[in-house]
N, C-alpha and C. Protein backbone atom coordinates (compact mmCIF):
# COMPACT_ATOMS: atom_id res chain seq x y z
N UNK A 1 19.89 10.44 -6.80
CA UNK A 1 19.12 10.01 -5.65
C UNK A 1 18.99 11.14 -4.63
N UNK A 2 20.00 12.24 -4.80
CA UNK A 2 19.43 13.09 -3.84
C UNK A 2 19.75 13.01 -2.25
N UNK A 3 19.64 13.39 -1.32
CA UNK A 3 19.19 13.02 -0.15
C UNK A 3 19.19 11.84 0.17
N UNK A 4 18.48 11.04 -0.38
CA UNK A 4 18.21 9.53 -0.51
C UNK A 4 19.21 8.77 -0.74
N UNK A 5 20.37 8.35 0.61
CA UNK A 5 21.47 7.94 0.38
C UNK A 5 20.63 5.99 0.30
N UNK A 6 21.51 5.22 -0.01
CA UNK A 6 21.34 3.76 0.01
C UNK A 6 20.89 3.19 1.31
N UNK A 7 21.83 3.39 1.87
CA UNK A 7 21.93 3.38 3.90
C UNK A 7 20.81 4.02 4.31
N UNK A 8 20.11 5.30 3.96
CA UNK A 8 18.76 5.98 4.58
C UNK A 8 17.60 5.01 4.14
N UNK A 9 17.84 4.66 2.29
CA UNK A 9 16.85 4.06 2.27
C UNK A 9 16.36 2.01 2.57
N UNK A 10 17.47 1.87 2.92
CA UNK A 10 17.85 0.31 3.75
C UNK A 10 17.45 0.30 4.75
N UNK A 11 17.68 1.61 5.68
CA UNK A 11 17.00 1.56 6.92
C UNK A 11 15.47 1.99 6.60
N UNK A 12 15.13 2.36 6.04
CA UNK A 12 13.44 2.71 5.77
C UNK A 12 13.07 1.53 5.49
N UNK A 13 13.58 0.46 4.61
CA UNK A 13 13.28 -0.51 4.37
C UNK A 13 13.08 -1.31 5.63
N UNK A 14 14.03 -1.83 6.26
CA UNK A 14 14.23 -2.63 7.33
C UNK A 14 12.96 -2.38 8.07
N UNK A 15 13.04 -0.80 8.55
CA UNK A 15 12.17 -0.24 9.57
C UNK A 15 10.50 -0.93 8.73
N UNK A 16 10.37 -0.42 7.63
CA UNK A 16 8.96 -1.01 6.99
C UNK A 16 8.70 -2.40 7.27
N UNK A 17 9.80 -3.38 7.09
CA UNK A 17 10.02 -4.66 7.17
C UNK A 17 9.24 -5.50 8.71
N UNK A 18 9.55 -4.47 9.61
CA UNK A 18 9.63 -4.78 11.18
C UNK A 18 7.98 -3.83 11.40
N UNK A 19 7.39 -2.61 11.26
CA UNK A 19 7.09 -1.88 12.21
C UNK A 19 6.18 -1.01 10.44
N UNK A 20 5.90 -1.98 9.47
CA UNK A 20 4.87 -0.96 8.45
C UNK A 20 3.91 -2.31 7.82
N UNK A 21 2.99 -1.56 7.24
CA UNK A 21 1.77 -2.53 6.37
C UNK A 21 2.71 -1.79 5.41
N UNK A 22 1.97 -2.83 4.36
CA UNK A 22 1.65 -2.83 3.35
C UNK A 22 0.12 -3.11 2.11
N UNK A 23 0.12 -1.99 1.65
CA UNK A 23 -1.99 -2.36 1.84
C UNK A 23 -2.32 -1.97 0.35
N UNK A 24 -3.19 -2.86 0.07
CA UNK A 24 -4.01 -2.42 -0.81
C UNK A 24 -5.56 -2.79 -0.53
N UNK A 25 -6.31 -1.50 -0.27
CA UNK A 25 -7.36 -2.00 -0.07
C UNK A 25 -8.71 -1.94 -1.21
N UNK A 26 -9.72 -2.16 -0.89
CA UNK A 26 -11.17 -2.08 -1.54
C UNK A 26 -12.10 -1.14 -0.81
N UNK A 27 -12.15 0.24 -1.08
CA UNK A 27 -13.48 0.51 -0.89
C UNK A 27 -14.73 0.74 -1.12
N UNK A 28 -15.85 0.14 -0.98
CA UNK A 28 -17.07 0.16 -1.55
C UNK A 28 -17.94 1.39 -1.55
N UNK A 29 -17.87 1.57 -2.97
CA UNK A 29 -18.40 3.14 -3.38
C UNK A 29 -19.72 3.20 -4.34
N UNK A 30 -20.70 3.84 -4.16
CA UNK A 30 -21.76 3.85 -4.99
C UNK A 30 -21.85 4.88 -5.95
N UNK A 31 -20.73 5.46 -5.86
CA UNK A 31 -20.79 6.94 -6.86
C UNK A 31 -19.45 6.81 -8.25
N UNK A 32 -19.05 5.48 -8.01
CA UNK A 32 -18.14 5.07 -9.12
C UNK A 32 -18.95 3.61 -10.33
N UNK A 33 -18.38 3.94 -11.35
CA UNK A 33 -19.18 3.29 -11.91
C UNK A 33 -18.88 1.72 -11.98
N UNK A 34 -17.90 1.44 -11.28
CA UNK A 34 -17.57 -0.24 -10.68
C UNK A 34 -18.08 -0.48 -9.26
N UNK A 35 -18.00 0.52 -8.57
CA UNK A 35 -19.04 0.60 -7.20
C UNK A 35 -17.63 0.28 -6.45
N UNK A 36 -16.45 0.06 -6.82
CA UNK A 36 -15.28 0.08 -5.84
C UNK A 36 -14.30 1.37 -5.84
N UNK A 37 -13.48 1.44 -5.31
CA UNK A 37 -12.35 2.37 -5.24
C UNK A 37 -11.43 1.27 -4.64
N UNK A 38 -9.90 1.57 -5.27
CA UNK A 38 -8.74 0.74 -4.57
C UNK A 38 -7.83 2.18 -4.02
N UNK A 39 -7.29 1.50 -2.96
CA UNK A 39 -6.40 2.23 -2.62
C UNK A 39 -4.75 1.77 -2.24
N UNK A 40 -3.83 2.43 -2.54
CA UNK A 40 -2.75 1.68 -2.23
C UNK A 40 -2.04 2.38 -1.06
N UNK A 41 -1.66 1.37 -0.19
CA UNK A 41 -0.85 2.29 0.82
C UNK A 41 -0.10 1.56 1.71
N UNK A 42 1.29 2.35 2.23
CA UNK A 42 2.34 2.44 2.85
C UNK A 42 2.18 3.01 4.19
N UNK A 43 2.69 2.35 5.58
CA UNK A 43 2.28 3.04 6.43
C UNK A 43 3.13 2.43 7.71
N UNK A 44 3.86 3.18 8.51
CA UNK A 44 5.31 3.00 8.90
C UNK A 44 4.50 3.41 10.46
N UNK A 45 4.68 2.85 11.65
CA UNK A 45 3.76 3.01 12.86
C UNK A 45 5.05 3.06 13.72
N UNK A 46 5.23 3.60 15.00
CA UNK A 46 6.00 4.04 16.09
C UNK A 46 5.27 4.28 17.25
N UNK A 47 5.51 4.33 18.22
CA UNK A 47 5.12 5.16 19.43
C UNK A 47 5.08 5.99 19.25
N UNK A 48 4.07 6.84 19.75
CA UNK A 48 4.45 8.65 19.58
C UNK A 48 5.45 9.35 20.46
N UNK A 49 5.51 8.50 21.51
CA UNK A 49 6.95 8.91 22.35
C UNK A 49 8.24 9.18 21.72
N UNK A 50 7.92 8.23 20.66
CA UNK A 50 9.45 8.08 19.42
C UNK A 50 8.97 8.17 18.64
N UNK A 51 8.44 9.16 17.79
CA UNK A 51 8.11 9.53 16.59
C UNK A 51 9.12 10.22 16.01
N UNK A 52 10.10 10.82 16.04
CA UNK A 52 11.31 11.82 15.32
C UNK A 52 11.78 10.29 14.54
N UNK A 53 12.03 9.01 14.45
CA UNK A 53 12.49 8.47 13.47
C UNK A 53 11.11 8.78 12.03
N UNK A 54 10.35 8.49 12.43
CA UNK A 54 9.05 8.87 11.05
C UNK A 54 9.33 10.30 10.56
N UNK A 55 9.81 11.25 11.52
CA UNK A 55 9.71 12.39 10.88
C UNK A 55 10.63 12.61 9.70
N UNK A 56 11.90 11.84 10.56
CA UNK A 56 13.51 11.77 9.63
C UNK A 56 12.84 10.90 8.07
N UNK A 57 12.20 9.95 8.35
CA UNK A 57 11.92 9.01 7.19
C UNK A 57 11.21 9.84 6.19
N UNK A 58 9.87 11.10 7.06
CA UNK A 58 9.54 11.64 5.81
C UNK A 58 9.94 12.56 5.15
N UNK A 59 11.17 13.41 5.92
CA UNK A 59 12.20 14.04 5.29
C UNK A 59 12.61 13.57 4.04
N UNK A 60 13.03 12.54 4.02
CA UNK A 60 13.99 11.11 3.16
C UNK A 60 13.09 10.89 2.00
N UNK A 61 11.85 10.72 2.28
CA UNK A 61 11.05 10.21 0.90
C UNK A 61 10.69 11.70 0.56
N UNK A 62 10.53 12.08 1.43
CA UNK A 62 9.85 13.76 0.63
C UNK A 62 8.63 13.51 0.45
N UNK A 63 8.04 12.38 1.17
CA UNK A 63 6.69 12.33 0.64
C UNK A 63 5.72 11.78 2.01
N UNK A 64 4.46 11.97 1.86
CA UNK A 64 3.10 10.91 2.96
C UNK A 64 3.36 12.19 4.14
N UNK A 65 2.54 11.57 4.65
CA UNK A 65 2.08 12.92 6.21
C UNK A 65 2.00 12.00 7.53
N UNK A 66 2.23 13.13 8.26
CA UNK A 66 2.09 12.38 9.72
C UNK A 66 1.21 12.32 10.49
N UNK A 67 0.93 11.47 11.26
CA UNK A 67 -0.67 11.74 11.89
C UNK A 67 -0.95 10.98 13.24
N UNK A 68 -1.38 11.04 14.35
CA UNK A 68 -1.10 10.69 15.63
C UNK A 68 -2.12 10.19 15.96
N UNK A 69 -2.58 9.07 16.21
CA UNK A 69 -3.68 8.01 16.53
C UNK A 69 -4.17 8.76 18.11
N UNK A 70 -4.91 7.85 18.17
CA UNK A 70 -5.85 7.79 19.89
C UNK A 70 -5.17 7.18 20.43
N UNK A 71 -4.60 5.84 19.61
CA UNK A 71 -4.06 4.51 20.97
C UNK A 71 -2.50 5.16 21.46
N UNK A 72 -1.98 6.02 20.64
CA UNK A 72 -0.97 6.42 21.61
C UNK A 72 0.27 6.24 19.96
N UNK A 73 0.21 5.88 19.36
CA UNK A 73 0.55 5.60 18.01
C UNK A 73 0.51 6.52 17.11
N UNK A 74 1.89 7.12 16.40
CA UNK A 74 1.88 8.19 14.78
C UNK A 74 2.57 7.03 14.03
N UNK A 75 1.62 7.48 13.17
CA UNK A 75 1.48 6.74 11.54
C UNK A 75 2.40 7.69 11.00
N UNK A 76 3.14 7.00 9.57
CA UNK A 76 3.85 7.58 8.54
C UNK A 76 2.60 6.88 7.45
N UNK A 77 1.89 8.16 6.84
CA UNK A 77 0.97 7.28 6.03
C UNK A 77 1.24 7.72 4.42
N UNK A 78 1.75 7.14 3.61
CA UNK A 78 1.92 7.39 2.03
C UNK A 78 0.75 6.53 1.04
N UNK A 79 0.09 7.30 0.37
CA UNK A 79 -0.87 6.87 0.02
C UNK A 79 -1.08 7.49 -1.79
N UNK A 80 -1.69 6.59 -2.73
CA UNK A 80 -1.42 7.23 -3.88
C UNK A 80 -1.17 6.06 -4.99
N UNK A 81 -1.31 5.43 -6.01
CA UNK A 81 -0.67 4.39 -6.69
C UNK A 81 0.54 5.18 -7.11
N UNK A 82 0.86 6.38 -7.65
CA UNK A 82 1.84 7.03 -8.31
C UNK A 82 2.85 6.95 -6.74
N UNK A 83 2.99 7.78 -6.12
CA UNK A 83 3.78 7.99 -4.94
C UNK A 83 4.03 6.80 -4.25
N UNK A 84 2.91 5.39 -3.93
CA UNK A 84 3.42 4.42 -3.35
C UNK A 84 4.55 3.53 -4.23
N UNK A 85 3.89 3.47 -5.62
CA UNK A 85 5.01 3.20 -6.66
C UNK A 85 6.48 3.45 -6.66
N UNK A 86 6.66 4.98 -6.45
CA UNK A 86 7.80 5.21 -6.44
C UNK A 86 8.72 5.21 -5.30
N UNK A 87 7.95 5.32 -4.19
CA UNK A 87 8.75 4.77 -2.52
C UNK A 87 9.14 2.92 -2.60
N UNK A 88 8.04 2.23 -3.17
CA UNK A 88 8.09 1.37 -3.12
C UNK A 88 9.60 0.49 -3.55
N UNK A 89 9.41 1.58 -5.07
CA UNK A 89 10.86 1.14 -6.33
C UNK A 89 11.78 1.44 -5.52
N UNK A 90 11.91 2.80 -5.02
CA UNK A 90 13.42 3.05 -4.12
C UNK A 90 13.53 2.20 -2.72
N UNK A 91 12.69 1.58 -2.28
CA UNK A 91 12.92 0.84 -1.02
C UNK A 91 12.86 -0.89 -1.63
N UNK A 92 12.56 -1.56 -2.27
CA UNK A 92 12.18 -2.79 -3.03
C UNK A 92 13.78 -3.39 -2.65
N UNK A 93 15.21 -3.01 -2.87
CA UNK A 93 16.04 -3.91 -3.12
C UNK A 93 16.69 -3.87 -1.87
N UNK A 94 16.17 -3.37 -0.87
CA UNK A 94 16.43 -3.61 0.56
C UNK A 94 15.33 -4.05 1.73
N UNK A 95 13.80 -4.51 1.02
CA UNK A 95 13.21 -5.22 1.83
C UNK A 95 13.29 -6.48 1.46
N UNK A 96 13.48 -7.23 2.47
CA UNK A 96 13.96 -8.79 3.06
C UNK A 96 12.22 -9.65 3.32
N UNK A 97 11.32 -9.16 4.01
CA UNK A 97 10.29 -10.11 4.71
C UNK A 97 8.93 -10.05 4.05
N UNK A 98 9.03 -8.35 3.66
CA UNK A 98 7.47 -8.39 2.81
C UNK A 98 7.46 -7.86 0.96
N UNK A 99 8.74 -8.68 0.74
CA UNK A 99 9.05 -8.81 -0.98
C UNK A 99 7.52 -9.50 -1.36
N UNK A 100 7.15 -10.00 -1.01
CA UNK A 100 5.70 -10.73 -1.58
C UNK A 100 4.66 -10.00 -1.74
N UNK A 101 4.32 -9.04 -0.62
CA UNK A 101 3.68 -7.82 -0.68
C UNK A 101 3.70 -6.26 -1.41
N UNK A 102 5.06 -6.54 -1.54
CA UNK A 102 5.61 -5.26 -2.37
C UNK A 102 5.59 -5.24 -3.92
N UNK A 103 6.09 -6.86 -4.17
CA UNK A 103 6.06 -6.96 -5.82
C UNK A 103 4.27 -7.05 -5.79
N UNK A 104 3.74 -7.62 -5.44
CA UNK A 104 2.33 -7.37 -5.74
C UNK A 104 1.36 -5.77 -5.74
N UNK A 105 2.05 -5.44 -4.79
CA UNK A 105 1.34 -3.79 -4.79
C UNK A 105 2.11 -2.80 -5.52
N UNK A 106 3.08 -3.24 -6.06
CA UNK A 106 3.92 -2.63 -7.37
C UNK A 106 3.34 -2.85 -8.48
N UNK A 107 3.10 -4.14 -9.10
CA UNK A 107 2.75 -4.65 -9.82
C UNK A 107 1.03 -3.81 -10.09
N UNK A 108 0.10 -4.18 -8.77
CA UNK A 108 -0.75 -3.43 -8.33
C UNK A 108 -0.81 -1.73 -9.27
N UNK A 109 -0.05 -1.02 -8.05
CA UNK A 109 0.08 0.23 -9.31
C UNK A 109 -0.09 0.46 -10.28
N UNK A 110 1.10 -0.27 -10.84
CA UNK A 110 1.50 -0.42 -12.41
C UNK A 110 0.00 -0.04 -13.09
N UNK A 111 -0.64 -1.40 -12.53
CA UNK A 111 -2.12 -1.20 -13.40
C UNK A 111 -2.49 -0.03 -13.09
N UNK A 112 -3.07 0.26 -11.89
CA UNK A 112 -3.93 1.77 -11.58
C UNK A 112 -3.81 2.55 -11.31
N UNK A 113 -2.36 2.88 -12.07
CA UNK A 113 -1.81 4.13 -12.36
C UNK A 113 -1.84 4.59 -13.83
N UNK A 114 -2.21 3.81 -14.83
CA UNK A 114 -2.41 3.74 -15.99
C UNK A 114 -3.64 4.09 -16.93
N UNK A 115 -4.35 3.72 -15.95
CA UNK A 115 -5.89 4.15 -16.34
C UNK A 115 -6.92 4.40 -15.46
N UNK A 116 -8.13 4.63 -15.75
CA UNK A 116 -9.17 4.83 -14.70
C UNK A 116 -9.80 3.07 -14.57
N UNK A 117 -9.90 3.49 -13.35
CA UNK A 117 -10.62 2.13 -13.35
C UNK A 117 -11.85 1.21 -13.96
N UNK A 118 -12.53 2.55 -14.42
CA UNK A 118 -13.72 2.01 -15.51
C UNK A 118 -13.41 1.19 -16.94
N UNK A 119 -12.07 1.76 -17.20
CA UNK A 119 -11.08 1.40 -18.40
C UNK A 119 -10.05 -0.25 -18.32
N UNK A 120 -10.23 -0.68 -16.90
CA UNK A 120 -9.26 -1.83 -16.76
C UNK A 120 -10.36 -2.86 -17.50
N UNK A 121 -9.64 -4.18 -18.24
CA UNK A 121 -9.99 -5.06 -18.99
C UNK A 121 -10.08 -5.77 -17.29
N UNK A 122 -11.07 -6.94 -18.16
CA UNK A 122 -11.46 -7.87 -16.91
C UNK A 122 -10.39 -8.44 -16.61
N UNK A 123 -8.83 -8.99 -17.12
CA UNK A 123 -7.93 -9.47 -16.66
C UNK A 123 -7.25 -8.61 -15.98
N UNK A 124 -6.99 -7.06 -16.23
CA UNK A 124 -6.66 -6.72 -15.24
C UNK A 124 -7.50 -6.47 -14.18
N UNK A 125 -8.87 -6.14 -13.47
CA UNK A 125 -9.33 -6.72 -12.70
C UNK A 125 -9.46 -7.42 -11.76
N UNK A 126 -9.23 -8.99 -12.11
CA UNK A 126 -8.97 -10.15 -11.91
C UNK A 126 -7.62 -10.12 -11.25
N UNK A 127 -6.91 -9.24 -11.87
CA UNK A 127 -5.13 -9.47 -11.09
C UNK A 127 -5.33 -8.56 -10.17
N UNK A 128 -5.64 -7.66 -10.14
CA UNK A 128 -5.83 -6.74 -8.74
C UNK A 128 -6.79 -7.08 -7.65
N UNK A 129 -7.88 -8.17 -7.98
CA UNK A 129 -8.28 -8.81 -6.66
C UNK A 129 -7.33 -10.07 -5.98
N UNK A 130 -6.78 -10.56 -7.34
CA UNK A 130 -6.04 -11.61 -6.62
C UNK A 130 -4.76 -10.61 -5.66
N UNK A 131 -4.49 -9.82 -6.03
CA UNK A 131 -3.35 -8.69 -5.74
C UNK A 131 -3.96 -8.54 -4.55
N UNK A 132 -5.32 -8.04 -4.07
CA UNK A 132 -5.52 -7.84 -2.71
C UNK A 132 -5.58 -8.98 -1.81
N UNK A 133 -5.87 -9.53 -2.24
CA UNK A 133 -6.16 -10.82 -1.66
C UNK A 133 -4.57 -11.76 -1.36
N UNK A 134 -3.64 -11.72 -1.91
CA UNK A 134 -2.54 -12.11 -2.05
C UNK A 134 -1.74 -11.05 -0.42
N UNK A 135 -1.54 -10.09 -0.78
CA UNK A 135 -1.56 -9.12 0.08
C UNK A 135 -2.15 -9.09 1.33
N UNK A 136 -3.17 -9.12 1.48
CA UNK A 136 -3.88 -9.79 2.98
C UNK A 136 -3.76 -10.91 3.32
N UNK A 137 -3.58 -11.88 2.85
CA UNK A 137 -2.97 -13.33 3.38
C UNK A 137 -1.68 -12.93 3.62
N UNK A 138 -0.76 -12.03 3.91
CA UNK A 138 0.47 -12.38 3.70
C UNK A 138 0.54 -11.24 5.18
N UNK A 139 -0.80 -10.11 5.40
CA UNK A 139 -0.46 -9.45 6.45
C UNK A 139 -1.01 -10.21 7.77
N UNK A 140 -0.66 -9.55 8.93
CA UNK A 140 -0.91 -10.33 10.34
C UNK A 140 -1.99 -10.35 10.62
N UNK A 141 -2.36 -8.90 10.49
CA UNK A 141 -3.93 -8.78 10.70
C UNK A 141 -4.71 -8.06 9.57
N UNK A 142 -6.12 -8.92 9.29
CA UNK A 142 -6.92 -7.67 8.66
C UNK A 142 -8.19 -8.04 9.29
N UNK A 143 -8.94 -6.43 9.05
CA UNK A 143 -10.47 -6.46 9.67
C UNK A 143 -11.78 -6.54 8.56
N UNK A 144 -10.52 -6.55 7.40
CA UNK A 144 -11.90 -7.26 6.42
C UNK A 144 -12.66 -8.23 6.59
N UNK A 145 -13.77 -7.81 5.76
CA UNK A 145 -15.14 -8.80 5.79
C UNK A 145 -15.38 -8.67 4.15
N UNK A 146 -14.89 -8.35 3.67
CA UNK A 146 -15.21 -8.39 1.70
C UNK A 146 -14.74 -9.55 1.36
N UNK A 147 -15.50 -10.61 0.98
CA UNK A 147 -15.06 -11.94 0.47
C UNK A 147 -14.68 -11.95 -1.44
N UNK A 148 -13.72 -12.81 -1.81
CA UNK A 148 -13.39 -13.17 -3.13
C UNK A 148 -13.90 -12.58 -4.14
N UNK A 149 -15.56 -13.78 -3.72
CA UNK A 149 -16.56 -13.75 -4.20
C UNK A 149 -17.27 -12.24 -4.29
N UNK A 150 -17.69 -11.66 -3.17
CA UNK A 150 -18.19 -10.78 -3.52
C UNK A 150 -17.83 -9.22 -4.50
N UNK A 151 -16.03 -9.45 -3.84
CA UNK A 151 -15.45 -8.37 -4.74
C UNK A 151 -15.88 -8.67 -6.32
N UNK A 152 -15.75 -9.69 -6.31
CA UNK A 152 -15.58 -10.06 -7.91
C UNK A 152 -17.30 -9.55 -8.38
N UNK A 153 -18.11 -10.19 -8.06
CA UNK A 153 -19.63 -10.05 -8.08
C UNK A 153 -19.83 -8.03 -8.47
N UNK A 154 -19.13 -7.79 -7.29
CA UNK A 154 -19.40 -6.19 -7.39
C UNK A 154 -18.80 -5.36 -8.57
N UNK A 155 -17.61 -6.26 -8.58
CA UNK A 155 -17.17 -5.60 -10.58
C UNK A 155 -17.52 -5.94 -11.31
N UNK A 156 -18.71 -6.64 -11.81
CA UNK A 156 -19.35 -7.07 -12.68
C UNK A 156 -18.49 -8.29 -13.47
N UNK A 157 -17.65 -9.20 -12.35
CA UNK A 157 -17.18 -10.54 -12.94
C UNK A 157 -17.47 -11.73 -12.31
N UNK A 158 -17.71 -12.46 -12.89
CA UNK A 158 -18.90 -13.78 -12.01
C UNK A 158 -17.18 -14.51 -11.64
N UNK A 159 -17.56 -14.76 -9.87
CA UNK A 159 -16.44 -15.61 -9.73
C UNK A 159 -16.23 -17.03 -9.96
């Protein structure tokens, strides 16, 4: 484990638990041949007044970048199916509140890390919209407007 004592990564957990998303999103692309892109991502928010805990955290994973909003807010942003995968696995047996979100965007990965997306069978598909969709019901806020229906429509699967 490295660096990556139990205790560092419990508290990353916790901290994700309280003060991170968890995301998988949809973006609508005309230059792919499903017309979507997914993205998976991890993303740990602070004050920028107190940003040195994010910095320590990305020490710890060795991984994602830092980046300092307008509203006054730095992001810890990890992004990637491969890399969210594997933060995910090492933080998984010490998050408590968004286990629902995590086994799904694990699970998530799994698939679209495996192949290109032109290559997923319609069932997997099908599990990665329910996967987003599962995932956004479960966060506080989202500013989506992509319905069920339409995701599905746009991958060429009648909902």
């Amino acid at each position: 484990m490295g660096s990556r004592s139990k205790t560092d990564l419990a508290y990353i957990a916790g901290f994700l638990d309280g003060d991170g998303s968890i995301m998988l999103q949809i973006k609508l692309r005309n230059d792919t041949s499903r017309g979507v892109r997914f993205m998976a991502t991890i993303c740990l928010y602070q004050d920028t007044c107190h940003a040195e805990p994010l910095k320590w955290m990305r020490e710890i994973l060795e991984i994602g970048y830092l980046s300092n909003r307008n509203d006054g807010m730095t992001e810890l942003r990890i992004n990637g199916f491969v890399s969210v995968q594997k933060v995910l696995t090492q933080l998984r047996p010490f998050i408590r509140f968004k286990t629902v979100q995590a086994d799904a965007l694990l699970q998530a990965c799994t698939i679209l890390s495996s192949k290109t997306i032109s290559k997923l069978s319609e069932y997997e598909l099908r599990s990665l919209v329910d996967f987003v969709f599962l995932i956004r019901g479960c966060n506080y806020k989202s500013h989506a407007t992509l319905s069920k229906e339409t995701l599905l429509l746009r991958l060429g699967l009648t909902p």
